[in-house]
Protein backbone atom coordinates (compact mmCIF):
# COMPACT_ATOMS: atom_id res chain seq x y z
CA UNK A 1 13.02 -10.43 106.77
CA UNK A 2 16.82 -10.31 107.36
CA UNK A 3 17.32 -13.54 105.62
CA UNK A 4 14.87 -13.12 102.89
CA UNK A 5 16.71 -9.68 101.84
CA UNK A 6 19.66 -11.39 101.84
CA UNK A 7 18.79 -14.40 99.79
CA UNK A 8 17.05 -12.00 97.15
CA UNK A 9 19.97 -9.43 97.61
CA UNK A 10 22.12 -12.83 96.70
CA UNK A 11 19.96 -13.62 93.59
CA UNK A 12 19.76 -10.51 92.05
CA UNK A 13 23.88 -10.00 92.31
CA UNK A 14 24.95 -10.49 88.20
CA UNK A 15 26.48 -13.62 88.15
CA UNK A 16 23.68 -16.12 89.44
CA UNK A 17 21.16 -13.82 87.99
CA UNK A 18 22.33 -14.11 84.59
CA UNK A 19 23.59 -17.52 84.60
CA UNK A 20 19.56 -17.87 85.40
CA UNK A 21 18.88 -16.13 82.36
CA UNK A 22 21.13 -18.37 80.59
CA UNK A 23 19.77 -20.97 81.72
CA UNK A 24 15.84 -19.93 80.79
CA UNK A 25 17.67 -19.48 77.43
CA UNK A 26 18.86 -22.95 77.23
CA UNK A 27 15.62 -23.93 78.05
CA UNK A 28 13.51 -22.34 75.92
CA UNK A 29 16.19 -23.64 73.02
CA UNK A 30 15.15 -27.04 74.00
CA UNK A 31 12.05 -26.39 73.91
CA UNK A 32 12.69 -24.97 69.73
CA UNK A 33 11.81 -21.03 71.17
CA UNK A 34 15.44 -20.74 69.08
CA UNK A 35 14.96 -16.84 68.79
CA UNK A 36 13.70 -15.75 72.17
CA UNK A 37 16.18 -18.90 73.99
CA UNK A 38 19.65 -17.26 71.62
CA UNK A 39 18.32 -13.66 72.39
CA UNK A 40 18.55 -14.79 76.18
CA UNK A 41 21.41 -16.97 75.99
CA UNK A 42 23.25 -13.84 74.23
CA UNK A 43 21.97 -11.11 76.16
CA UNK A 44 23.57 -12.72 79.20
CA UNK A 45 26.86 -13.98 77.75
CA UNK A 46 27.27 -10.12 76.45
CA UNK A 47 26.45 -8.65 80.01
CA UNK A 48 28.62 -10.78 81.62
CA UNK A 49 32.16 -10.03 79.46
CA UNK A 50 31.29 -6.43 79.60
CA UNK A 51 30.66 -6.81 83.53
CA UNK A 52 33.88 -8.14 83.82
CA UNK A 53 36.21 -5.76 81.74
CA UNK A 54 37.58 -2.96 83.95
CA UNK A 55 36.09 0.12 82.18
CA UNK A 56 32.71 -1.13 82.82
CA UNK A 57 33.19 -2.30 86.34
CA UNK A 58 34.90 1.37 87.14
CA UNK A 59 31.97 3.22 84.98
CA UNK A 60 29.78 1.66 87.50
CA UNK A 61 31.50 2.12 90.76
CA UNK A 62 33.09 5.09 90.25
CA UNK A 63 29.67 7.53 91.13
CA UNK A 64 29.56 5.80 94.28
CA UNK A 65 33.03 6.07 95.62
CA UNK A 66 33.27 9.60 94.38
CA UNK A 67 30.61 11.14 96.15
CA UNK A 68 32.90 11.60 99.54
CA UNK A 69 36.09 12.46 99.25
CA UNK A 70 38.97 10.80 101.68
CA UNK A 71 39.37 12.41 105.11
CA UNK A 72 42.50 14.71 105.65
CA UNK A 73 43.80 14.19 108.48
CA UNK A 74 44.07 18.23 110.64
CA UNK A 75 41.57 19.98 108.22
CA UNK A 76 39.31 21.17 110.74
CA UNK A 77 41.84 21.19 113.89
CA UNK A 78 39.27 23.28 115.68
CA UNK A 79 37.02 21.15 116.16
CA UNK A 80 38.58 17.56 118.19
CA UNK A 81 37.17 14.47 116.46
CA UNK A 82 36.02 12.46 119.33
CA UNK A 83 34.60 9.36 117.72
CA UNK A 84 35.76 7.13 114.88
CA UNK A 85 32.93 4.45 113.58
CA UNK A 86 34.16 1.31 111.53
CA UNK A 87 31.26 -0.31 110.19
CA UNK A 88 31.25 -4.25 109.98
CA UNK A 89 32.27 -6.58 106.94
CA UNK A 90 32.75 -9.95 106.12
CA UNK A 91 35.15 -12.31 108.13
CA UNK A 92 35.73 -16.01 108.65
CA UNK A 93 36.80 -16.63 112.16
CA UNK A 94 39.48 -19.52 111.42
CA UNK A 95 41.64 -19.50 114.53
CA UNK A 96 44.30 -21.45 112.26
CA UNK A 97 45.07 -18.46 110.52
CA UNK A 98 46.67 -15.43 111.16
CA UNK A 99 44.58 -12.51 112.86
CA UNK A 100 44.36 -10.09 109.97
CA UNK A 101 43.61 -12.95 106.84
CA UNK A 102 40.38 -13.85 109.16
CA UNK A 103 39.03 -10.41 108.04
CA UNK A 104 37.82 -9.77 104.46
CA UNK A 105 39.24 -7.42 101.65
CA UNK A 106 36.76 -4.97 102.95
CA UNK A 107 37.21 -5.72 106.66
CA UNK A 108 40.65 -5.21 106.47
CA UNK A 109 40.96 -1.68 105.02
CA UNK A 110 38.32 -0.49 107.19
CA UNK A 111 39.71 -1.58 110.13
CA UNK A 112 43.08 -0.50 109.12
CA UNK A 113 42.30 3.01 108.28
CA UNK A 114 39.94 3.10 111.35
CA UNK A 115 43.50 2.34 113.85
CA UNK A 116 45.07 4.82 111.17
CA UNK A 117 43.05 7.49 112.51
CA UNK A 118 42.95 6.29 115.86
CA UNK A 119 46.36 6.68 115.72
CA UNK A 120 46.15 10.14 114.49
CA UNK A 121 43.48 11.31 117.04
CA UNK A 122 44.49 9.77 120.41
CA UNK A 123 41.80 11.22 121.81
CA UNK A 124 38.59 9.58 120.22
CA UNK A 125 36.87 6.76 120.92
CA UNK A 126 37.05 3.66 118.45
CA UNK A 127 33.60 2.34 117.71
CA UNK A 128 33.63 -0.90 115.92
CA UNK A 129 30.35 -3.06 115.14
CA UNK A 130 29.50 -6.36 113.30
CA UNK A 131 27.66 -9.05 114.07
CA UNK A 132 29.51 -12.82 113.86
CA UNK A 133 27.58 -14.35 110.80
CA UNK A 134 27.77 -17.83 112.21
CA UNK A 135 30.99 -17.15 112.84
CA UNK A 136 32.72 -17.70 116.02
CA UNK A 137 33.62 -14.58 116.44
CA UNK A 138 31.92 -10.89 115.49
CA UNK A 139 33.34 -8.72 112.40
CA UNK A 140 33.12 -6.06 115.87
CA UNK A 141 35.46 -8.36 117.88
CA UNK A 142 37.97 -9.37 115.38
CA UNK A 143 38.18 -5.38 115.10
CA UNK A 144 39.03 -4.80 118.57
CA UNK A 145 41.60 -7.79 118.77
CA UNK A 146 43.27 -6.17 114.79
CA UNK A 147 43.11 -2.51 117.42
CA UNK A 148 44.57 -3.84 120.18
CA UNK A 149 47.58 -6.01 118.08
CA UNK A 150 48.30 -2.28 116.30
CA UNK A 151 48.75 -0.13 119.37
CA UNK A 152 45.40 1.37 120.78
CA UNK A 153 44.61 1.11 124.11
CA UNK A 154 41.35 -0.96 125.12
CA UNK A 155 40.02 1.96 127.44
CA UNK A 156 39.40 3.69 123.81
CA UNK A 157 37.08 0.64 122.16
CA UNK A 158 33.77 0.37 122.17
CA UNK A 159 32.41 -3.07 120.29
CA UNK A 160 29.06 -3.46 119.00
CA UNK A 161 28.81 -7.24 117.47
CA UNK A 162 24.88 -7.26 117.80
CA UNK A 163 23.88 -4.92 114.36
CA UNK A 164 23.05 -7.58 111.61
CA UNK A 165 23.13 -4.63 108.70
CA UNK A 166 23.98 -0.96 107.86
CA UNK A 167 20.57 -0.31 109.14
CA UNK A 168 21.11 -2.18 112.73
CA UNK A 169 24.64 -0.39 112.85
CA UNK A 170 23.08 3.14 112.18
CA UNK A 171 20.20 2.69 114.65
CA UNK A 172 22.85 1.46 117.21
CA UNK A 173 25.57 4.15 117.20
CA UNK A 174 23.49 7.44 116.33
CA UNK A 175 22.58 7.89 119.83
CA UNK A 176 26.58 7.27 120.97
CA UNK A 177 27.41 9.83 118.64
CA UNK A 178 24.65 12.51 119.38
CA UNK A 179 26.63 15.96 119.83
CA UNK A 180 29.96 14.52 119.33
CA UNK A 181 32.39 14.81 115.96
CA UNK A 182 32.34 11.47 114.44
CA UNK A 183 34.49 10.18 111.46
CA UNK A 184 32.40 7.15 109.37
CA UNK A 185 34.89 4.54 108.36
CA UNK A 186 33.44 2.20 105.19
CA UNK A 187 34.20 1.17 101.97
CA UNK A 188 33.86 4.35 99.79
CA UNK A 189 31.32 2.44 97.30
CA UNK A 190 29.27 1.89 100.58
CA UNK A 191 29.56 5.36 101.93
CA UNK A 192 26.68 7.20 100.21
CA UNK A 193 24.01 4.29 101.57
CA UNK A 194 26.13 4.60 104.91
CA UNK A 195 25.89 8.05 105.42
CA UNK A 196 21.64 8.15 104.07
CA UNK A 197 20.73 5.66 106.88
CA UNK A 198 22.70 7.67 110.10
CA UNK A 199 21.28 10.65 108.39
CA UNK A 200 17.88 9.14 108.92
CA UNK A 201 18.75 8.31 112.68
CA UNK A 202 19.24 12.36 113.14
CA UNK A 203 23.59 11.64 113.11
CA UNK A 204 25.85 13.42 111.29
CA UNK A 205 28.89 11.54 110.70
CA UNK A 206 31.64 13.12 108.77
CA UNK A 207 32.88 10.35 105.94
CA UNK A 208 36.08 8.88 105.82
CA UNK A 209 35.80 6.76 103.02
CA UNK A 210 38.76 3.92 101.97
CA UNK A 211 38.71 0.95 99.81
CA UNK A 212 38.43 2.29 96.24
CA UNK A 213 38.21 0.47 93.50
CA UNK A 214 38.05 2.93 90.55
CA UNK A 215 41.57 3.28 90.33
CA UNK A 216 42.66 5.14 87.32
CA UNK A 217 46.88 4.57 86.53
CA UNK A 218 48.40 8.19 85.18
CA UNK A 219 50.57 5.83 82.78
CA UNK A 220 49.42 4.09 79.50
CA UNK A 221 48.35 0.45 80.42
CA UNK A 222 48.66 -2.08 78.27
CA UNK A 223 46.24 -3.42 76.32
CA UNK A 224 45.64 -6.98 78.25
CA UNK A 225 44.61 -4.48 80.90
CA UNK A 226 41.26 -4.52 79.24
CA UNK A 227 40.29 -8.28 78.80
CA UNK A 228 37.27 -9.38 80.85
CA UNK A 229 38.92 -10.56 84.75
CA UNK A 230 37.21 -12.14 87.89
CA UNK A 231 38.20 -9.01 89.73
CA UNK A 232 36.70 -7.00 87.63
CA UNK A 233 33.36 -8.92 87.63
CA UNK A 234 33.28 -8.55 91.43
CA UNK A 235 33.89 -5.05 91.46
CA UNK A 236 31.03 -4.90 88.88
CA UNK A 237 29.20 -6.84 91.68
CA UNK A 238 29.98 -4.35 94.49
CA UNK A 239 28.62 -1.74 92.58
CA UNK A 240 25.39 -3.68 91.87
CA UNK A 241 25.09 -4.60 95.20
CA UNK A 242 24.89 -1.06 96.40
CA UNK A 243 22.68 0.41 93.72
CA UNK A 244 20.65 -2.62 94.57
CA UNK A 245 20.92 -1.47 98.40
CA UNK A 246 19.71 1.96 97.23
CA UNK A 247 17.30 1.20 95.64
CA UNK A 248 16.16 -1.39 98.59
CA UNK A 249 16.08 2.10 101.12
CA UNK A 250 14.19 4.43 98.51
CA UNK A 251 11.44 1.42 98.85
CA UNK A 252 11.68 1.86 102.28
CA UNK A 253 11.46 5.24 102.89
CA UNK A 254 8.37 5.48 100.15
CA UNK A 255 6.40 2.41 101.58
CA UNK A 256 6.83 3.82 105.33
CA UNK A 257 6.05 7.52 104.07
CA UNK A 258 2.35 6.63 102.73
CA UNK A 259 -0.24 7.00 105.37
């Protein structure tokens, strides 16, 4: 099941899925369906450039990473946080290179604002998870070694490289955290799905969202600013991913709900 959501998840992402419908357009061209194959073959050219221009990519990620807002550090002083939770990301575990460029974009703010708060609450617990991927070594474990290079002692980390998915992670750590004040640690576009599925494990996490995307600059950019770019396209694609993701869990919750 773990692979087969991940193959469709793959699919369904916008760039193979509408080079697919491209490519059905091409097809059906060949095959003299001109209309219906140059209604495909534009329909996907036109949702790809607008995918990858950064108004688009920000109008769809911005809902998602502005549902939490950042964690300030001493807001609630009464109440110790005694728990800090990175969640898992991408990473290729290439000895050759340096510690931190074996962690992903998204590992590597996570983990980075995880030892930031470490840092600021020597008291709590650093909970790291991640399973390895084929890897040789777990998103969880390249945490702790990134912790341990940046100053926190190893009597504060707990590693969890066995969870798989968000789901796995949040079935794993609610019962650490039971009765405790945790801080989440994710990408803020992942938060919202983050914070639903430790929710349904009967944890209450407070978010600590980094990672944003949907940057807005207070100056006047220039007008090159707005041509369609790679990055843009994938941050259209993070987006997708977690309405996808969303939408994935609502299924969920509605097939499992009927009696």
């Amino acid at each position: 099941m773990f692979l087969a959501k991940k193959w469709l998840g793959s699919l369904l992402l916008p760039l193979p899925l509408l080079l697919i419908l491209g490519f059905f357009g091409l097809i059906m061209l060949l095959r003299q369906h001109k209309r219906s194959g140059n209604a495909l073959i534009v329909l996907s050219l036109a949702a790809l450039l607008l995918l990858s221009t950064r108004p688009v990519a920000n109008l769809l990620i911005a809902p998602l990473e502005s549902q939490y807002p950042p964690h300030v550090i001493g807001a609630d002083a009464a109440q110790p946080v005694q728990d800090i939770i990175v969640l898992g990301a991408a990473q290729v575990a290439d000895l050759s290179l340096p510690l931190l460029s074996q962690l992903g974009n998204a590992g590597l703010v996570r983990i980075t604002e995880g030892v930031r708060l470490a840092h600021a609450y020597p008291e709590a617990r650093l909970i790291m998870s991640g399973y390895a991927g084929g890897e040789g070594r777990s998103s969880a474990e390249l945490y702790g070694a990134v912790a341990l290079a940046l100053g926190i002692a190893p009597n504060r980390l707990l590693m969890l490289p066995e969870p798989k998915d968000t789901a796995e992670e949040a079935a794993a750590i609610a019962p650490l955290i039971a009765v405790r004040r945790a801080l989440l640690v994710t990408s803020a576009s992942h938060m919202p799905r983050s914070m639903t599925l430790f929710q349904a494990q009967g944890a209450s996490p407070q978010a600590a969202p980094v990672g944003h995307h949907a940057k807005e600059s207070r100056g006047t950019l220039p007008l090159y600013t707005y041509l369609p770019r790679g990055h843009y396209l994938e941050r259209s694609e993070i987006a997708w991913h977690e309405y996808l993701g969303l939408a994935w869990q609502t299924l969920g919750a509605a097939v499992s709900s009927k009696p």
